[in-house]
Protein backbone atom coordinates (compact mmCIF):
# COMPACT_ATOMS: atom_id res chain seq x y z
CA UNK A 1 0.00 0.00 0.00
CA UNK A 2 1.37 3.19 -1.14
CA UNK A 3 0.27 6.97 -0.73
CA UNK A 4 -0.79 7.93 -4.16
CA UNK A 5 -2.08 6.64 -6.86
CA UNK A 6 1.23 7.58 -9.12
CA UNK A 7 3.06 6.17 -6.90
CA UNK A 8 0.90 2.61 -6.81
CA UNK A 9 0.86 2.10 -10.66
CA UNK A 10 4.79 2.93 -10.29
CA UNK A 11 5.03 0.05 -7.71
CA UNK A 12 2.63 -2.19 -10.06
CA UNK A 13 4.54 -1.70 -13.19
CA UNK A 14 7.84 -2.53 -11.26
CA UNK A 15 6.46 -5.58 -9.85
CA UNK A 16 4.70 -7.47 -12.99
CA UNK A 17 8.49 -6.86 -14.56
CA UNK A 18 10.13 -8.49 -11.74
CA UNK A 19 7.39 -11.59 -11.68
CA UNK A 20 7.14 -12.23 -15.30
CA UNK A 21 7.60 -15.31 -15.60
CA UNK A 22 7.14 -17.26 -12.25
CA UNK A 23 4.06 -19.23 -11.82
CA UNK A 24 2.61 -20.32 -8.90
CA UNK A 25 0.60 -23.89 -8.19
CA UNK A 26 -3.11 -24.10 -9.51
CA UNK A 27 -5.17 -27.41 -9.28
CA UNK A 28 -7.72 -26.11 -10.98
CA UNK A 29 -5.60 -25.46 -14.25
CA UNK A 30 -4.36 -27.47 -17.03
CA UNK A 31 -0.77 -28.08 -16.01
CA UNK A 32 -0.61 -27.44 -12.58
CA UNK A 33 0.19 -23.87 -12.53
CA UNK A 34 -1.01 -20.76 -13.86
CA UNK A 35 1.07 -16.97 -14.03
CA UNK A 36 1.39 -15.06 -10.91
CA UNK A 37 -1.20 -12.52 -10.99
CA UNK A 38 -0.13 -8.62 -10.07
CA UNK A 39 -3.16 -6.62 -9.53
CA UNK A 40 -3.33 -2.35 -8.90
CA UNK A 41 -6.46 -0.91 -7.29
CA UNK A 42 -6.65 2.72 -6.34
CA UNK A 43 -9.36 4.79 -6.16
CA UNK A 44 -9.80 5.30 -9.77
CA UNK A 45 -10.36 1.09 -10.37
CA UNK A 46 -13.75 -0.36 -9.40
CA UNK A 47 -12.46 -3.53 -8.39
CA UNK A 48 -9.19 -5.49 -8.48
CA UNK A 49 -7.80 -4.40 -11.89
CA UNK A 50 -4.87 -6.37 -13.98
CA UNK A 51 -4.73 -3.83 -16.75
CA UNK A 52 -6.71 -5.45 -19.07
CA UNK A 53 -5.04 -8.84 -18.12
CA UNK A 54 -7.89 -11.99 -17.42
CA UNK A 55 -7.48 -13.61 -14.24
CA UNK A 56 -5.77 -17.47 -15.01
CA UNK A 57 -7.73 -20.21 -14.58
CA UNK A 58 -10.88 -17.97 -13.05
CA UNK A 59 -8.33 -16.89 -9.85
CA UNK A 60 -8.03 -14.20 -8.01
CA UNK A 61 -4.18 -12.19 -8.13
CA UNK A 62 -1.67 -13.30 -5.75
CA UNK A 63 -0.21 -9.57 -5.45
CA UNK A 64 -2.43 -6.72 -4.78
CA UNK A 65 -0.95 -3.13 -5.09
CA UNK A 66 -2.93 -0.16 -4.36
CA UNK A 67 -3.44 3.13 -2.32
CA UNK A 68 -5.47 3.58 0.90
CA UNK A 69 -8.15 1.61 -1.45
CA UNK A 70 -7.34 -1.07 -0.36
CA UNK A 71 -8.59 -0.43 3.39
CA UNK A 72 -12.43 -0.21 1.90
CA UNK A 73 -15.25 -2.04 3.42
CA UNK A 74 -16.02 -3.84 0.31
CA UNK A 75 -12.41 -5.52 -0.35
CA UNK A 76 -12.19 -8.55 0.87
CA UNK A 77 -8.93 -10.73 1.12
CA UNK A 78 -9.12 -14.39 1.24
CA UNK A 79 -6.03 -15.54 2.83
CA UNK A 80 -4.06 -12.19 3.05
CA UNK A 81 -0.16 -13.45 4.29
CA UNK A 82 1.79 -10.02 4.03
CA UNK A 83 1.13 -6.31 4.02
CA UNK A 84 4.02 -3.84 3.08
CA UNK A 85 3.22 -0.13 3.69
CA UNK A 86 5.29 2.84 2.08
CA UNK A 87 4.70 6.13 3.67
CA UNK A 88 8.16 6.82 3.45
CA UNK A 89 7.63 9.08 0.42
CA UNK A 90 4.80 11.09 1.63
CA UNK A 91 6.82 12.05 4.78
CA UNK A 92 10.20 11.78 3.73
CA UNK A 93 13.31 9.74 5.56
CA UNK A 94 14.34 10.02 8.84
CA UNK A 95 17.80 10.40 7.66
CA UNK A 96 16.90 12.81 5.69
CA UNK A 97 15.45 15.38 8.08
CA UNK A 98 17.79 17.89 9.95
């Protein structure tokens, strides 16, 4: 979760280059496995949004980036295992401050 919405699709963008590729385990599709999933939702998406990218297999994403979006009643998480917050750019770095 990220401050601004710039700053989310940033974060998205970065992360579907560094994943593409890997593949995580899927019973339910033809092989096994399906593509990790990288999903951006700010306030601008209506729901969980892969750029124009189908979910595999019917699946939800495995990575969810977004703004304070995400912390809406109507999101749900099904088995959420991490949560990484940056507000280090809206306030700036300790070591940077006087």
């Amino acid at each position: 979760m990220v401050p601004t919405e710039v700053l989310a699709e940033q974060h998205y963008l970065a992360a579907r280059s560094f994943l593409a590729g890997l593949e995580v385990t899927d019973s339910a599709c033809i092989g096994g496995a399906r593509p990790l999933e990288v999903a951006l939702l700010t306030n601008r998406t209506t729901a969980v949004s892969g750029q124009g990218s189908k979910p595999s297999c019917g699946r939800e994403p495995r990575l969810v980036v977004g703004t304070h979006a995400l912390l809406t009643d109507n999101i749900r998480f099904r088995s959420l295992g991490v949560v990484v917050i940056d507000e280090q750019h809206r306030f700036g770095s300790s070591s940077a401050r006087p």
